[in-house]
PDB file of N, CA and C in Angstrom:
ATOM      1  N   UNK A   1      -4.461  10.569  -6.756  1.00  0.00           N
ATOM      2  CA  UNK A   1      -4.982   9.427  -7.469  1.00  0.00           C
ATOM      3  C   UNK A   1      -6.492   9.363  -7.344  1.00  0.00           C
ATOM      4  N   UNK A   2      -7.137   9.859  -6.289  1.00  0.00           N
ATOM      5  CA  UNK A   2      -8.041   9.970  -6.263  1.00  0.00           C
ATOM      6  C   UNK A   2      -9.161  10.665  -7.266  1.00  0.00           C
ATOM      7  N   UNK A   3      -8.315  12.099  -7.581  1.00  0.00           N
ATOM      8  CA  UNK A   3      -9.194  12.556  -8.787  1.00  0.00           C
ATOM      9  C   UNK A   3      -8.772  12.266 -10.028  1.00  0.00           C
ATOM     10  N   UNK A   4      -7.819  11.347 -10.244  1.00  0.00           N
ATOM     11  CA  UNK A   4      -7.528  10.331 -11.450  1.00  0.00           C
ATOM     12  C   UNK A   4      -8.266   9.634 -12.153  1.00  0.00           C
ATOM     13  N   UNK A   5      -8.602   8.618 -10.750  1.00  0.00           N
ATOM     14  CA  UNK A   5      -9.313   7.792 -10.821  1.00  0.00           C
ATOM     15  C   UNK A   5      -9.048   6.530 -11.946  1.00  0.00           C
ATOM     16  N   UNK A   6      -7.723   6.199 -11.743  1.00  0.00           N
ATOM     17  CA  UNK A   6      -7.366   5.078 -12.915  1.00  0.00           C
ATOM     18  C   UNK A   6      -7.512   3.906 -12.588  1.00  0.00           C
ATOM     19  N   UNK A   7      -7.750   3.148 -13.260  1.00  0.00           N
ATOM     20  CA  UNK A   7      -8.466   1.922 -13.911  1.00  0.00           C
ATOM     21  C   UNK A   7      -7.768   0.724 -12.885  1.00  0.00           C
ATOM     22  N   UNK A   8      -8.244  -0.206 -12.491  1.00  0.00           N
ATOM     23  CA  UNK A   8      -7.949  -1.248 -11.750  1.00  0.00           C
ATOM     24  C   UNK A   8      -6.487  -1.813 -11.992  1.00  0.00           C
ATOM     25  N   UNK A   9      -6.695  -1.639 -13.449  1.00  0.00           N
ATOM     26  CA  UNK A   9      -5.817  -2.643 -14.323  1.00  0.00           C
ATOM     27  C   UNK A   9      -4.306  -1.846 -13.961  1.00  0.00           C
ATOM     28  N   UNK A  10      -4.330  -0.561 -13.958  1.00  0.00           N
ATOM     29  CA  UNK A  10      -3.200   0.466 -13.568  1.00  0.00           C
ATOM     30  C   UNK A  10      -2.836   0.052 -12.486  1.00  0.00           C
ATOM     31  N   UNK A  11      -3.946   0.474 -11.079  1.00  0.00           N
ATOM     32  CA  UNK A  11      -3.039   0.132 -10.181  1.00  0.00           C
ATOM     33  C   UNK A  11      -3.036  -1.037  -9.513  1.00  0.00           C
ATOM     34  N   UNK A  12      -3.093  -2.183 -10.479  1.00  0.00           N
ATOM     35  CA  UNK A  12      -2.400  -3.597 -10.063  1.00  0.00           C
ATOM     36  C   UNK A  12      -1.038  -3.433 -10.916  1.00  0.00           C
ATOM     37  N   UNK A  13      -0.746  -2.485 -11.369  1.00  0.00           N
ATOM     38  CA  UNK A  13       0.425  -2.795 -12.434  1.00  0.00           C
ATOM     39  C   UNK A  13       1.622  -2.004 -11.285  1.00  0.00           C
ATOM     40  N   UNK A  14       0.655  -0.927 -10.541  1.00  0.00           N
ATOM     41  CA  UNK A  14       1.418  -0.122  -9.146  1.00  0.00           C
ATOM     42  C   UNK A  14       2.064  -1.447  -8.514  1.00  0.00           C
ATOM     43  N   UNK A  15       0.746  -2.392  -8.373  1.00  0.00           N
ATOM     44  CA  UNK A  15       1.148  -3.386  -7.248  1.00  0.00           C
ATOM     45  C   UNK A  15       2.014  -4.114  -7.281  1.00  0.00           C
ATOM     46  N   UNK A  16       2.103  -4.371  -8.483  1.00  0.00           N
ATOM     47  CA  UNK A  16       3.304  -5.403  -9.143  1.00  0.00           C
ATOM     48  C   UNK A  16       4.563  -4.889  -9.498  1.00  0.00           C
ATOM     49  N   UNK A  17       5.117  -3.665  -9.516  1.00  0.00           N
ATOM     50  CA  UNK A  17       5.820  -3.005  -9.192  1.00  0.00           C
ATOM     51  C   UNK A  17       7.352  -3.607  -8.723  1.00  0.00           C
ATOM     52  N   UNK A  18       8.269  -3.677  -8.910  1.00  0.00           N
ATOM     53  CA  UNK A  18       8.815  -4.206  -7.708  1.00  0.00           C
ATOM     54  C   UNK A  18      10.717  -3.376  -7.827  1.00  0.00           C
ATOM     55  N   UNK A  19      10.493  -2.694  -9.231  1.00  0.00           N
ATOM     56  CA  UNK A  19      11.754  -1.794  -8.978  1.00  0.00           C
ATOM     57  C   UNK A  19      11.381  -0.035  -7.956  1.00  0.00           C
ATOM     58  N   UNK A  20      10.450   0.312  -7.719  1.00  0.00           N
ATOM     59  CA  UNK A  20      10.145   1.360  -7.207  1.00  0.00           C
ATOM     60  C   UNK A  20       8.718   1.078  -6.141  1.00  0.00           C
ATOM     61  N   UNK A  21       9.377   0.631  -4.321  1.00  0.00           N
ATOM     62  CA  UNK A  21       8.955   0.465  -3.694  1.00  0.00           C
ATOM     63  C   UNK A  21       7.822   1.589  -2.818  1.00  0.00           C
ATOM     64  N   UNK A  22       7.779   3.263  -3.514  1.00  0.00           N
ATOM     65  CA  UNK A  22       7.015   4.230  -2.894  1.00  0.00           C
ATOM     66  C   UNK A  22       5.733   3.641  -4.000  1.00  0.00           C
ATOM     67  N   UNK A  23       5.880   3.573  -4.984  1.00  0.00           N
ATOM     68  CA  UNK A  23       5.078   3.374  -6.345  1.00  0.00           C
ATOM     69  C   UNK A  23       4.145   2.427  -5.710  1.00  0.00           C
ATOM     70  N   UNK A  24       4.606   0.861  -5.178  1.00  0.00           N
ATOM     71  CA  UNK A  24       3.900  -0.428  -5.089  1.00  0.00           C
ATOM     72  C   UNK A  24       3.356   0.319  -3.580  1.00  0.00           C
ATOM     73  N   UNK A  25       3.819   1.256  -3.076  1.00  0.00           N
ATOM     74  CA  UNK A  25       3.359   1.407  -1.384  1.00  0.00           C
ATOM     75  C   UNK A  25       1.504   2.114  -1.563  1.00  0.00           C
ATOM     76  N   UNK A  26       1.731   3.218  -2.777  1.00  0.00           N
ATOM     77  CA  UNK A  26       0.768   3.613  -3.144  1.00  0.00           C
ATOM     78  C   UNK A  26      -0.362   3.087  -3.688  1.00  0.00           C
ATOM     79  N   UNK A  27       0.197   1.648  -4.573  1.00  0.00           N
ATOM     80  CA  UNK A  27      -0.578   1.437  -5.511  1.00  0.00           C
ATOM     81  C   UNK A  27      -1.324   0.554  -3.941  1.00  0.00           C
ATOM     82  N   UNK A  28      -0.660   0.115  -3.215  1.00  0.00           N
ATOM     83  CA  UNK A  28      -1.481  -1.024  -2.353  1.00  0.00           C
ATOM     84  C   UNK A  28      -2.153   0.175  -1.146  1.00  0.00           C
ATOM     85  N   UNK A  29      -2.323   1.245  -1.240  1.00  0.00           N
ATOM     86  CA  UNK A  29      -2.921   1.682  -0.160  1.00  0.00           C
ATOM     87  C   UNK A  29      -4.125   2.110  -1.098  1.00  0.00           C
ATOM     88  N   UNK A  30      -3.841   3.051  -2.409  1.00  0.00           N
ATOM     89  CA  UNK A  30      -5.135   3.461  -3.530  1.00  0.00           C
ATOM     90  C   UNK A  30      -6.217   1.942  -3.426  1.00  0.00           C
ATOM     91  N   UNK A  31      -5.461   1.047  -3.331  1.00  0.00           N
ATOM     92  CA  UNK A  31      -6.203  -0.178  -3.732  1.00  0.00           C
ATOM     93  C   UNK A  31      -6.891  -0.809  -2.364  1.00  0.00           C
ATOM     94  N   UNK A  32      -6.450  -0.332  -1.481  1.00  0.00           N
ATOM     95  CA  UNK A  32      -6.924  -0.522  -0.064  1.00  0.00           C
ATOM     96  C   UNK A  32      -8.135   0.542  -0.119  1.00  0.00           C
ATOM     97  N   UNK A  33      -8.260   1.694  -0.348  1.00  0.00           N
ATOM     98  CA  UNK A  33      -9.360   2.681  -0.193  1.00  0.00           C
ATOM     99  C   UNK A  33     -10.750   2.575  -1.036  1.00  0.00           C
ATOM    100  N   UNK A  34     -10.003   2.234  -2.583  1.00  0.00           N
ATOM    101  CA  UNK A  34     -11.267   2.244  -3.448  1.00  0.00           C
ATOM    102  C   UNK A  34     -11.285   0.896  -4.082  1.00  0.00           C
ATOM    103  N   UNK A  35     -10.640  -0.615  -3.257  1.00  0.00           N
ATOM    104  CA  UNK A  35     -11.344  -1.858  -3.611  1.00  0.00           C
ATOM    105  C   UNK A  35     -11.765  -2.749  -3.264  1.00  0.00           C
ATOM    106  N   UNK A  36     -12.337  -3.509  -3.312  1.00  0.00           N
ATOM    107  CA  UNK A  36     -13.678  -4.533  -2.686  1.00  0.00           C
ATOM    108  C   UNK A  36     -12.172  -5.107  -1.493  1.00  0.00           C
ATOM    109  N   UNK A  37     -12.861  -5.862  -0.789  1.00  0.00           N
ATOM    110  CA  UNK A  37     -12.440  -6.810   0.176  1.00  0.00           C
ATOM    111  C   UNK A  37     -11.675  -7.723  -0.054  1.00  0.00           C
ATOM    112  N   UNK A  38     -12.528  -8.628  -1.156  1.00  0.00           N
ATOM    113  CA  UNK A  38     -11.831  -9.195  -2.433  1.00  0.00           C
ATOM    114  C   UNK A  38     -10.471  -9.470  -2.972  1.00  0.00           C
ATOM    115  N   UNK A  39     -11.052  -7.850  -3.682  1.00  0.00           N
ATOM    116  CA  UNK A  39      -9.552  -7.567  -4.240  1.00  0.00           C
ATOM    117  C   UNK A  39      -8.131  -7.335  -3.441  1.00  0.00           C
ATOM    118  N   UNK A  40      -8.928  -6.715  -2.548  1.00  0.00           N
ATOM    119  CA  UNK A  40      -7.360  -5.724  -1.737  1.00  0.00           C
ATOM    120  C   UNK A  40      -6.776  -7.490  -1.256  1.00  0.00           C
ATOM    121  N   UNK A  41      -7.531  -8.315  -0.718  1.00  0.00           N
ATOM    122  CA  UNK A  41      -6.792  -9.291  -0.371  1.00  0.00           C
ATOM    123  C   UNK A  41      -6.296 -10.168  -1.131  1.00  0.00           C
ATOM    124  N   UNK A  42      -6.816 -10.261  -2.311  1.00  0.00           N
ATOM    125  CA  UNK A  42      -6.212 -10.928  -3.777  1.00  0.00           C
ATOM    126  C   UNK A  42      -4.656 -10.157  -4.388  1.00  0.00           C
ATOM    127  N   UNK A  43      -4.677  -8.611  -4.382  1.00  0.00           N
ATOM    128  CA  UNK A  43      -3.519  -8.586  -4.774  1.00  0.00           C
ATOM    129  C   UNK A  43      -2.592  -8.023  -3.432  1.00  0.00           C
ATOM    130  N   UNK A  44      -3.083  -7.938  -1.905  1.00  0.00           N
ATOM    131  CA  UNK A  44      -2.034  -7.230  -1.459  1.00  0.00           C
ATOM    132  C   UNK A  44      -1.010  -8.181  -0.479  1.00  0.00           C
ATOM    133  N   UNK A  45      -1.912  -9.499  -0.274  1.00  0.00           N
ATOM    134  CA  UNK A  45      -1.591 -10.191   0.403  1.00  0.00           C
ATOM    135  C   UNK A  45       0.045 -11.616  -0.239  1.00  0.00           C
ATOM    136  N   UNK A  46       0.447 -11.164  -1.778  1.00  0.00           N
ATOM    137  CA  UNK A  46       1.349 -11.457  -2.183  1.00  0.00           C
ATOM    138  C   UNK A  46       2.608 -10.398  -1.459  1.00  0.00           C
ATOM    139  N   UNK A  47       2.508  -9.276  -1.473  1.00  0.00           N
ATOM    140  CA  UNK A  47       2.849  -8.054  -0.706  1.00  0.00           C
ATOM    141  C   UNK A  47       3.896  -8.520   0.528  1.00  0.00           C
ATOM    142  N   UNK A  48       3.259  -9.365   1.452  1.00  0.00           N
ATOM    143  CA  UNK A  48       4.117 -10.040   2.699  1.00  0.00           C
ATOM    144  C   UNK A  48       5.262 -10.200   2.699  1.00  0.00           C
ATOM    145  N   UNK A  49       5.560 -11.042   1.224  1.00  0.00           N
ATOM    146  CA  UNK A  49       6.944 -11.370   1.092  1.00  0.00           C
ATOM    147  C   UNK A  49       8.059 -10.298   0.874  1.00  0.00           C
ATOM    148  N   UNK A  50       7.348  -8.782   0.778  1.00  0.00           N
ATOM    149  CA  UNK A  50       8.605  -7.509   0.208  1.00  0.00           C
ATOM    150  C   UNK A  50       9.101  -7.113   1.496  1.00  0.00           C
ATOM    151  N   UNK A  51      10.274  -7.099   1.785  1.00  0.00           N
ATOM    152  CA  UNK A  51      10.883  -7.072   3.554  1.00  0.00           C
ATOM    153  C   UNK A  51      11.372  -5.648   2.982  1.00  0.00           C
ATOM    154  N   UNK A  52      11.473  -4.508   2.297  1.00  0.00           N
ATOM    155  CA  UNK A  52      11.913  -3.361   1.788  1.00  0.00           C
ATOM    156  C   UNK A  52      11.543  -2.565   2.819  1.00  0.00           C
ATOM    157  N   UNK A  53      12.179  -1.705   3.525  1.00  0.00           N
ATOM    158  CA  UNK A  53      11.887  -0.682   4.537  1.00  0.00           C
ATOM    159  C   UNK A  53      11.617   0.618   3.439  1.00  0.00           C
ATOM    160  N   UNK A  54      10.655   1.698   4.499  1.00  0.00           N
ATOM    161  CA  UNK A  54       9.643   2.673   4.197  1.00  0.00           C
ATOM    162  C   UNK A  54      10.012   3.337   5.241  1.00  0.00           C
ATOM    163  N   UNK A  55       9.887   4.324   4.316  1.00  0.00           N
ATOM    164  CA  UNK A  55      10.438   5.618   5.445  1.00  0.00           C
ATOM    165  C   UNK A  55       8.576   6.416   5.820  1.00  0.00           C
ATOM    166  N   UNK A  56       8.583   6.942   6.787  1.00  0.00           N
ATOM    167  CA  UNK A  56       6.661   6.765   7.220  1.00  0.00           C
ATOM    168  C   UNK A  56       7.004   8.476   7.892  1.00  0.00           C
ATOM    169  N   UNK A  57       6.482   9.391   7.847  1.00  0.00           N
ATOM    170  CA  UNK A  57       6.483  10.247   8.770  1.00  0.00           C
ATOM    171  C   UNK A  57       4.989  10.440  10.118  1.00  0.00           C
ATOM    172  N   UNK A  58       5.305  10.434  11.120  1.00  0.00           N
ATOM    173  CA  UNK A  58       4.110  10.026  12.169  1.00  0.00           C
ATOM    174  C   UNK A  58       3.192  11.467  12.015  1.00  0.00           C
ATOM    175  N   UNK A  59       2.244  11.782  13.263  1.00  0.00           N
ATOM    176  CA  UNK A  59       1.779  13.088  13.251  1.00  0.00           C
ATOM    177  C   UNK A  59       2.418  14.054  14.129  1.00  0.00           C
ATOM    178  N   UNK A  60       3.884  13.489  15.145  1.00  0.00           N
ATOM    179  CA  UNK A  60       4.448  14.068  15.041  1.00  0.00           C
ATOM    180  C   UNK A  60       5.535  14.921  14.943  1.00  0.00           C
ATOM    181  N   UNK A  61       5.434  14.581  13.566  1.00  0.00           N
ATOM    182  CA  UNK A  61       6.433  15.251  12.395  1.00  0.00           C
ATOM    183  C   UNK A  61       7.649  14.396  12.442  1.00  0.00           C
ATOM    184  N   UNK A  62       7.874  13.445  12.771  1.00  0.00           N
ATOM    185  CA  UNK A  62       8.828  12.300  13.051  1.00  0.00           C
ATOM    186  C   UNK A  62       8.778  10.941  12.126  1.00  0.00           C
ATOM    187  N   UNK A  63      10.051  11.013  11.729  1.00  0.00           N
ATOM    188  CA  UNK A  63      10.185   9.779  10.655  1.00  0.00           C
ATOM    189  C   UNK A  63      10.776   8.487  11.638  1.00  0.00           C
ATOM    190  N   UNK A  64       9.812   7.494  10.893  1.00  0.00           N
ATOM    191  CA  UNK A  64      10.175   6.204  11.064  1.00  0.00           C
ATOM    192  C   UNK A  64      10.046   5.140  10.120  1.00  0.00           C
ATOM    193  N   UNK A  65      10.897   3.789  10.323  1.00  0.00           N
ATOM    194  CA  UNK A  65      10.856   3.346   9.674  1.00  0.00           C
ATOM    195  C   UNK A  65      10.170   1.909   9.454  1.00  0.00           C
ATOM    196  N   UNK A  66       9.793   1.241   8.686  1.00  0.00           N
ATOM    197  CA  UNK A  66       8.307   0.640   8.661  1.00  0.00           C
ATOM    198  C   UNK A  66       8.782  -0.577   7.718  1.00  0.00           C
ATOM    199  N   UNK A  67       8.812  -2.018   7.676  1.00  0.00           N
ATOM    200  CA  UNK A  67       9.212  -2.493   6.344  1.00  0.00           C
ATOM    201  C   UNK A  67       7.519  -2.883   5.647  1.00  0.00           C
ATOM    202  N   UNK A  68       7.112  -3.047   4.649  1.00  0.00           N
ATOM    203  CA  UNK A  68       6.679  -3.119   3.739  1.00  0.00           C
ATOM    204  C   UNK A  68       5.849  -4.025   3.926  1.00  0.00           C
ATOM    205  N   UNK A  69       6.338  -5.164   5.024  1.00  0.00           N
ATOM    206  CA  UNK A  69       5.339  -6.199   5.008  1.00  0.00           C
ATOM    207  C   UNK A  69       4.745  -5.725   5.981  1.00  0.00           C
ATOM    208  N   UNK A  70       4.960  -5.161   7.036  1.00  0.00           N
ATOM    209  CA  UNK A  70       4.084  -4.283   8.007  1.00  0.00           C
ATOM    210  C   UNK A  70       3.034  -3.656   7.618  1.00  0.00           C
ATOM    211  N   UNK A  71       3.333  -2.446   6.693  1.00  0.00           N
ATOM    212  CA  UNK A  71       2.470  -1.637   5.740  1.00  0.00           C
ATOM    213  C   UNK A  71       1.325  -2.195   5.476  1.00  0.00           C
ATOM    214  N   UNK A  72       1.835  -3.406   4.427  1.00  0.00           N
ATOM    215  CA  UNK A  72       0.565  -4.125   4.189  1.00  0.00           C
ATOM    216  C   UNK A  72      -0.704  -4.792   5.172  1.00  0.00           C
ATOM    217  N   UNK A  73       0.133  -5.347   6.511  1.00  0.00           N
ATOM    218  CA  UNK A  73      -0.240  -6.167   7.187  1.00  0.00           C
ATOM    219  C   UNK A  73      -1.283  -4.975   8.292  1.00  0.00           C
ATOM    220  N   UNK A  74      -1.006  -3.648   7.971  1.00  0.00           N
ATOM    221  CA  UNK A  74      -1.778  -2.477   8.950  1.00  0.00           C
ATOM    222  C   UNK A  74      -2.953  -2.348   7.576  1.00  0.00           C
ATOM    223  N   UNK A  75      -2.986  -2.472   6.533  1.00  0.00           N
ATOM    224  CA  UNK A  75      -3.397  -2.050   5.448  1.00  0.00           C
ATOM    225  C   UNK A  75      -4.510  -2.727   5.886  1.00  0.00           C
ATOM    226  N   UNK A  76      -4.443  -4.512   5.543  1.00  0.00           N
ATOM    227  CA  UNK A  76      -5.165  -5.196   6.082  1.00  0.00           C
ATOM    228  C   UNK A  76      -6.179  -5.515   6.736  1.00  0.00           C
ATOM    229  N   UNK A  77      -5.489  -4.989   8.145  1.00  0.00           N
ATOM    230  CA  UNK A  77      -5.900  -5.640   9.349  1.00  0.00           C
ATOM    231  C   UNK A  77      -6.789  -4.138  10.284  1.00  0.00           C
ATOM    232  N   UNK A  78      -6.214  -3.103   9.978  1.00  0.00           N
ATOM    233  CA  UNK A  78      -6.533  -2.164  10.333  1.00  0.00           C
ATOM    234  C   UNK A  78      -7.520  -1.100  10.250  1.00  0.00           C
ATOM    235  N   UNK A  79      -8.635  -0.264  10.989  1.00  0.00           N
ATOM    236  CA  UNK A  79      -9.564  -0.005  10.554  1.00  0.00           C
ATOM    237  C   UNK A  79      -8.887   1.780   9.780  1.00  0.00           C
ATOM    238  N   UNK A  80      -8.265   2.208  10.354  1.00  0.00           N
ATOM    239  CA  UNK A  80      -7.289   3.244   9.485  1.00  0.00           C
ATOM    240  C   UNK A  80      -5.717   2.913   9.756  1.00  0.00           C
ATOM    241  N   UNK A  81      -5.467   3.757   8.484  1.00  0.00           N
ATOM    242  CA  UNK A  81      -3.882   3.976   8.591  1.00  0.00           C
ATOM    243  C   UNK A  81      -3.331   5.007   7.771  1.00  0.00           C
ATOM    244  N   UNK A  82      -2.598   5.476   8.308  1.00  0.00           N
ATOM    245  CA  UNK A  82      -2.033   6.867   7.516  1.00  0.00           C
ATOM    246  C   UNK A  82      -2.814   8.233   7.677  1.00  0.00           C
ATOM    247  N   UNK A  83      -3.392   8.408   9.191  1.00  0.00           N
ATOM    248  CA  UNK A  83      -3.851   9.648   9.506  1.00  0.00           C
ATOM    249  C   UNK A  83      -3.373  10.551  10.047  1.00  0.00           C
TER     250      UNK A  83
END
C-alpha cells in the first residue's frame, strides 16, 4: 500500500469495512503510518467497539491471537507495532 499510495478517501472505506476484518486491520494500521494524529484518532478510535480476534504472527515465528480492539489500542498508544 505503500507504493500505491491511495487516497484517504480509500482507506477510510478499509476502515469502515466491517465484513472483512484483515481488510479494516490494514486499512487502520496504513492509516496509522501515513496520517496526521488527527486523523488516525478520528477514524480509529470508533475501532474499540470490534471485539473480532486476529490471528498476529510474533518474531518468533509464533501465532497468536489478538482481538481487534487491542490492535487498535497498540496502534494508538504505542510508539511501534508490528516489527
Amino acid at each position: 500500500m505503500l507504493q500505491i499510495q491511495p487516497e484517504k478517501d480509500i482507506v477510510v472505506e478499509f476502515i469502515k469495512n466491517e465484513e472483512f476484518k484483515y481488510v479494516r486491520a490494514l486499512g487502520a494500521f496504513y492509516m496509522r503510518l501515513t496520517g496526521s494524529s488527527l486523523d488516525s484518532y478520528k477514524y480509529l478510535e470508533p475501532l474499540y467497539n470490534d471485539n473480532r480476534k486476529l490471528r498476529r504472527q510474533s518474531r518468533q515465528a509464533q501465532f497468536e491471537l489478538v482481538h481487534m480492539d487491542e490492535f487498535i489500542d497498540e496502534l494508538l498508544r504505542e510508539e511501534r507495532v508490528c516489527f
